[in-house]
N, C-alpha and C. Protein backbone atom coordinates (compact mmCIF):
# COMPACT_ATOMS: atom_id res chain seq x y z
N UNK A 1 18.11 1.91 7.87
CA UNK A 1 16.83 1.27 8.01
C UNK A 1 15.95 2.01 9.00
N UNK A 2 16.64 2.65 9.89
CA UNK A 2 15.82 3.30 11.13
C UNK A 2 15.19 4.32 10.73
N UNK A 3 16.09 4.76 9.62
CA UNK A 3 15.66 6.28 9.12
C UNK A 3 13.96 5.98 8.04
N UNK A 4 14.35 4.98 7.66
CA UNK A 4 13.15 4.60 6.39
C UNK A 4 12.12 4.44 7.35
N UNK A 5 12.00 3.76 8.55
CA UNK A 5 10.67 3.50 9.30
C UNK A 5 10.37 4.77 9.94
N UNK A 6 11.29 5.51 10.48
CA UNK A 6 11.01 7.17 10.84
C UNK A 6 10.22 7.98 9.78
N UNK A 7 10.83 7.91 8.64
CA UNK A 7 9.97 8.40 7.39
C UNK A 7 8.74 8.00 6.95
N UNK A 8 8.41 7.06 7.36
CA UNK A 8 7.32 6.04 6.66
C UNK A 8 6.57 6.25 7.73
N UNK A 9 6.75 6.66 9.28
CA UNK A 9 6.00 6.61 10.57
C UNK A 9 5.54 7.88 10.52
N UNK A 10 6.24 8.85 10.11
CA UNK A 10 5.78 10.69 9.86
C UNK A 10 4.82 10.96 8.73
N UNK A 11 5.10 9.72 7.04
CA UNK A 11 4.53 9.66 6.55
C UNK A 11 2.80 9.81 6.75
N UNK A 12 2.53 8.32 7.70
CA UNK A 12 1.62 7.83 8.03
C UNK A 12 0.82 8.97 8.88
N UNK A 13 1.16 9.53 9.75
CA UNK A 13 0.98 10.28 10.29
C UNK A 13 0.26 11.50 9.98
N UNK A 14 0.90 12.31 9.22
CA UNK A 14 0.75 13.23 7.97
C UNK A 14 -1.11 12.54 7.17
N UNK A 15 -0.50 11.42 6.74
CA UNK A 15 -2.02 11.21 6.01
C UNK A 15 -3.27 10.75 6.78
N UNK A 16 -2.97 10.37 8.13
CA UNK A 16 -3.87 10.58 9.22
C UNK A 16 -4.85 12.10 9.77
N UNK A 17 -3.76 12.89 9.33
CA UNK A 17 -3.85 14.32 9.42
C UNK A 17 -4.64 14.29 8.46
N UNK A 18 -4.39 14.54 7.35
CA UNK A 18 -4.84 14.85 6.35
C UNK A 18 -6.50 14.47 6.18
N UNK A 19 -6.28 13.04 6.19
CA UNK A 19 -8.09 11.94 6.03
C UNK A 19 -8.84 12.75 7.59
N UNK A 20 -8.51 13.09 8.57
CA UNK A 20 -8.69 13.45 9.44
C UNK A 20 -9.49 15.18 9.00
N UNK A 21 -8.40 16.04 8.90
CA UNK A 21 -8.96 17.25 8.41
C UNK A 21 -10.06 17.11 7.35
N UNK A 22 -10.15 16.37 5.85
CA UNK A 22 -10.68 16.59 5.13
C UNK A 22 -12.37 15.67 5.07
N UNK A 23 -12.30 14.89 6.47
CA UNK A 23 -13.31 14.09 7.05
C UNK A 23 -14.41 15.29 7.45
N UNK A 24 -13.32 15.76 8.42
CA UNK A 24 -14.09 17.11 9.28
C UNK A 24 -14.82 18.07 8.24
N UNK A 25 -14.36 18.83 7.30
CA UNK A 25 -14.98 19.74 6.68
C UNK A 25 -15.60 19.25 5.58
N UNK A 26 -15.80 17.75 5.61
CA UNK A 26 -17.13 17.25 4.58
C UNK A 26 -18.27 17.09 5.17
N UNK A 27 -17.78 17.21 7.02
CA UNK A 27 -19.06 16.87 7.17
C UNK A 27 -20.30 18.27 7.95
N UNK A 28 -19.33 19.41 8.12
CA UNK A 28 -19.78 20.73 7.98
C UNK A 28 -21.06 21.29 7.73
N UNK A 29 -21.11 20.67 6.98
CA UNK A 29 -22.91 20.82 6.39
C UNK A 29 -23.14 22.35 5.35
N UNK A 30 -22.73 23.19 6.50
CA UNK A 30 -23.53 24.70 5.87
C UNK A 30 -21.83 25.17 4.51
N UNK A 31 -23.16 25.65 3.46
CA UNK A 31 -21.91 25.90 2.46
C UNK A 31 -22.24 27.54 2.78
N UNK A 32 -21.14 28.39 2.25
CA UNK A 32 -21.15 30.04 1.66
C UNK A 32 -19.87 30.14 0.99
N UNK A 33 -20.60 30.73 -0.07
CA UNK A 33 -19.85 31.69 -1.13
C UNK A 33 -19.78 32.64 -1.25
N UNK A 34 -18.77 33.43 -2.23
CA UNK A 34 -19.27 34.75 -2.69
C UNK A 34 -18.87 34.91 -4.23
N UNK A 35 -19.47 35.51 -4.74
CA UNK A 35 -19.46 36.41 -6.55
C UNK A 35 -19.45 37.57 -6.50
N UNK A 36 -18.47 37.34 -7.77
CA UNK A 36 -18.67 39.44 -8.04
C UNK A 36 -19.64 39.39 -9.38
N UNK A 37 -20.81 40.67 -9.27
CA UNK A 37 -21.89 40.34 -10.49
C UNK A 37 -21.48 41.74 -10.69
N UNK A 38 -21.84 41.45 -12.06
CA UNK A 38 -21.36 42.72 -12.83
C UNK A 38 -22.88 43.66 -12.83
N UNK A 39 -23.52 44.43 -12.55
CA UNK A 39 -24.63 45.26 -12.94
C UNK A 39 -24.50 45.77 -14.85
N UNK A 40 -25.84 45.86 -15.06
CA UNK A 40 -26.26 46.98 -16.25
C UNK A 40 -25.44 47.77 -16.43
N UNK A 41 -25.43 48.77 -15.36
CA UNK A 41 -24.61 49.73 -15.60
C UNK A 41 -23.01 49.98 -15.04
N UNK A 42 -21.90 48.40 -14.73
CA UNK A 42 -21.31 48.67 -15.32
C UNK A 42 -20.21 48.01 -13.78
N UNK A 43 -21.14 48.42 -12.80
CA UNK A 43 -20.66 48.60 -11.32
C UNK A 43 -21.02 46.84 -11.08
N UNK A 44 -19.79 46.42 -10.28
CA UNK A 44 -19.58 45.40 -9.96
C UNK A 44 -19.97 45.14 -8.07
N UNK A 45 -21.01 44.04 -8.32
CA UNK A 45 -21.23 44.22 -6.81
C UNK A 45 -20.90 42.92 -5.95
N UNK A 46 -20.66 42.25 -4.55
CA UNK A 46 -20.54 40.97 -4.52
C UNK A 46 -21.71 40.76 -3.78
N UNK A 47 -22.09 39.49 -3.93
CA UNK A 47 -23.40 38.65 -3.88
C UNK A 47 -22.51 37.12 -2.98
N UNK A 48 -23.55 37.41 -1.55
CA UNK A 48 -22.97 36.34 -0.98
C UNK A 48 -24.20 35.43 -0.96
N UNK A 49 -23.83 33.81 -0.99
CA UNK A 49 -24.97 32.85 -1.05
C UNK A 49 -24.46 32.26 0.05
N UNK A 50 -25.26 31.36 1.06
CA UNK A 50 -25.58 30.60 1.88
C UNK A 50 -26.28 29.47 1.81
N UNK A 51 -25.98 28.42 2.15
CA UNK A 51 -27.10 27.18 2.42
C UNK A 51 -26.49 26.62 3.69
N UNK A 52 -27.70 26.72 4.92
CA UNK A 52 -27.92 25.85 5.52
C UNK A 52 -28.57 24.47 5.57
N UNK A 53 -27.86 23.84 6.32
CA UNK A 53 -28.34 22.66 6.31
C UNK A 53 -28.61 22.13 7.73
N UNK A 54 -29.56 20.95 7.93
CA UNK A 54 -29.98 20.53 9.00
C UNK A 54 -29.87 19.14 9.22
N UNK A 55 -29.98 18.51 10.29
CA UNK A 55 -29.80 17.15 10.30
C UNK A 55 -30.81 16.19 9.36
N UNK A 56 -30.23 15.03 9.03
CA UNK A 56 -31.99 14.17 8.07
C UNK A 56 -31.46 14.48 7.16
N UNK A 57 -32.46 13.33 6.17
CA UNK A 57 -31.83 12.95 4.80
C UNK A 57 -31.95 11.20 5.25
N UNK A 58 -31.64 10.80 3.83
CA UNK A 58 -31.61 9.22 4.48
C UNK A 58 -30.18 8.51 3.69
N UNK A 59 -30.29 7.14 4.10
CA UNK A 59 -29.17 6.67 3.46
C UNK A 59 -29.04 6.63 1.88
N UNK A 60 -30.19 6.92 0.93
CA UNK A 60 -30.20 7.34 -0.28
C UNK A 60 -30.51 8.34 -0.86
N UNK A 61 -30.17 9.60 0.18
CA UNK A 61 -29.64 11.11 -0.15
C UNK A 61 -28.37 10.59 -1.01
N UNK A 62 -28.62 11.95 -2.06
CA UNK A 62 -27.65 12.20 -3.29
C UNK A 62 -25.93 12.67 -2.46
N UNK A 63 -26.23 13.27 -1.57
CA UNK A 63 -25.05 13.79 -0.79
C UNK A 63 -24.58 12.94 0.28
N UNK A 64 -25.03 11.88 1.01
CA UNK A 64 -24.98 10.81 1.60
C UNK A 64 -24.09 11.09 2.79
N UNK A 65 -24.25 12.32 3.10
CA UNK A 65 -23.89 13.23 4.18
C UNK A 65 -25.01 12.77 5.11
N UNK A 66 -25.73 12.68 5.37
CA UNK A 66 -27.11 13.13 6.52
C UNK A 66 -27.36 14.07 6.75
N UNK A 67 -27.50 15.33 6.30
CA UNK A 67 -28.04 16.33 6.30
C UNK A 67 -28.81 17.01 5.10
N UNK A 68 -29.52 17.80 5.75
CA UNK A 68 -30.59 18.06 3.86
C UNK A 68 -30.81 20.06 4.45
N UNK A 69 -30.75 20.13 3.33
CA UNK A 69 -31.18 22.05 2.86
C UNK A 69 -32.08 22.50 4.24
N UNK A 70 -31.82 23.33 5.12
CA UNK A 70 -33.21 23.81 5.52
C UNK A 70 -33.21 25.12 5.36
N UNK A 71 -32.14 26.16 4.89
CA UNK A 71 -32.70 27.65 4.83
C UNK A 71 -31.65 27.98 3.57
N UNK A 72 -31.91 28.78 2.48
CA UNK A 72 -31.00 29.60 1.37
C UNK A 72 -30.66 30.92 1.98
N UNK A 73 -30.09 31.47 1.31
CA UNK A 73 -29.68 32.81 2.22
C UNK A 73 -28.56 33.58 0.92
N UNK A 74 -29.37 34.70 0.45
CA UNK A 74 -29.03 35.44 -0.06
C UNK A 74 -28.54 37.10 0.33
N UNK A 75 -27.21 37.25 0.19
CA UNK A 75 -27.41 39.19 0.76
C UNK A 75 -26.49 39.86 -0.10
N UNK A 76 -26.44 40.77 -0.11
CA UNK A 76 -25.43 41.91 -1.10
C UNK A 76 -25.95 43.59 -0.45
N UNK A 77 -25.09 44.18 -0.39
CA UNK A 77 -24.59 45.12 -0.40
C UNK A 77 -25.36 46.36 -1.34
N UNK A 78 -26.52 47.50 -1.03
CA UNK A 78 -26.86 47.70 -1.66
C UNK A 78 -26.25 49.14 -2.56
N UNK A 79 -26.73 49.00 -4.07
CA UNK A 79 -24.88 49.60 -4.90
C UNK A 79 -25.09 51.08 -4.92
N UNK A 80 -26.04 51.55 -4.13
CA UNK A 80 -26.32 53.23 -4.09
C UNK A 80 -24.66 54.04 -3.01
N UNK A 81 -24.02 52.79 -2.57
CA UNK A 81 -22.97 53.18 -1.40
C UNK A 81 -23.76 53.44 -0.05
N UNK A 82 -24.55 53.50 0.24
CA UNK A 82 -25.33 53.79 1.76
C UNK A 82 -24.91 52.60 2.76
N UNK A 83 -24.42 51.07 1.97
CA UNK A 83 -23.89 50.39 2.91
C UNK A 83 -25.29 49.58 3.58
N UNK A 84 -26.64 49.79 2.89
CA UNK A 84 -27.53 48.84 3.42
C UNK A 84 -27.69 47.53 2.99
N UNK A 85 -27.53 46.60 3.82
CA UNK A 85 -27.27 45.08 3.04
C UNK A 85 -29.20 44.88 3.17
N UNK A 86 -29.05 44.34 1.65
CA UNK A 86 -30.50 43.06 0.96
C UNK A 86 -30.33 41.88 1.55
N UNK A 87 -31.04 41.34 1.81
CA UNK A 87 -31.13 40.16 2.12
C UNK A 87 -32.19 39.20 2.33
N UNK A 88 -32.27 37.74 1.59
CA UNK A 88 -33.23 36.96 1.14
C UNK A 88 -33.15 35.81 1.67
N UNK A 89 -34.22 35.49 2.51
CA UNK A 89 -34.06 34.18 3.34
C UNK A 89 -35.27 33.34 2.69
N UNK A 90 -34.89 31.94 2.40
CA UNK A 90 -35.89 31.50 1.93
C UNK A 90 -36.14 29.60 2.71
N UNK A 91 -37.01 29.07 2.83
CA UNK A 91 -36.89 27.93 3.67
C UNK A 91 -37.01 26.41 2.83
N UNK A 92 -37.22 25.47 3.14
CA UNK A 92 -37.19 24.57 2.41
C UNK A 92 -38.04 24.51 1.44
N UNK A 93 -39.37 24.79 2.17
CA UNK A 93 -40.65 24.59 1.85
C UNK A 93 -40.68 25.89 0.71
N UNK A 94 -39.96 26.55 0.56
CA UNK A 94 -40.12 27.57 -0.57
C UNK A 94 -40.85 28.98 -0.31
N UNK A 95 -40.66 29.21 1.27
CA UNK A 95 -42.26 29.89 1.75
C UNK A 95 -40.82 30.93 2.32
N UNK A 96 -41.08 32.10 1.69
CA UNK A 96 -39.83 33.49 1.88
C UNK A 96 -40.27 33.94 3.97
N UNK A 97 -39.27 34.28 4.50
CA UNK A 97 -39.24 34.23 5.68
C UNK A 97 -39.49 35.79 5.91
């Protein structure tokens, strides 16, 4: 019997952890990715995306996070090999930075 409440107490524990960790990184805000895009000609490049986010939003935001978009953020690698990164910042308001 001692052993079942030991198990069931580590259990608990564990999913404390868990609701705990997966609390934290919902509420993070800023997302980034990355893709590999294939070019025309053939050469595969990766394309990283960004969204920041900022505090605000209301209680009938779609994401019901409290936070809302404030900057996009586009960059890649440009495919000549020179190693100069592109990069596209754009703001809420739609107005390129």
């Amino acid at each position: 019997m001692k052993s079942h409440q030991s198990l069931l107490k580590r259990i608990t524990k564990l999913g404390l952890l868990l609701m705990m960790g997966v609390s934290m990184s919902a509420c993070s805000g800023d997302q980034k990715w990355k893709e590999e895009v294939q070019l025309s000609d053939g050469r595969i490049i990766v394309v990283e995306r960004e969204l920041l986010t900022e505090a605000g939003g209301d209680e009938w935001a779609f994401n019901h996070s409290g936070t809302k978009p404030k900057e996009y953020l586009i960059r890649f690698e440009y495919p000549n090999g020179t190693g100069k990164m592109i990069e596209w910042h754009s703001i809420k308001n739609g107005y390129l930075a």
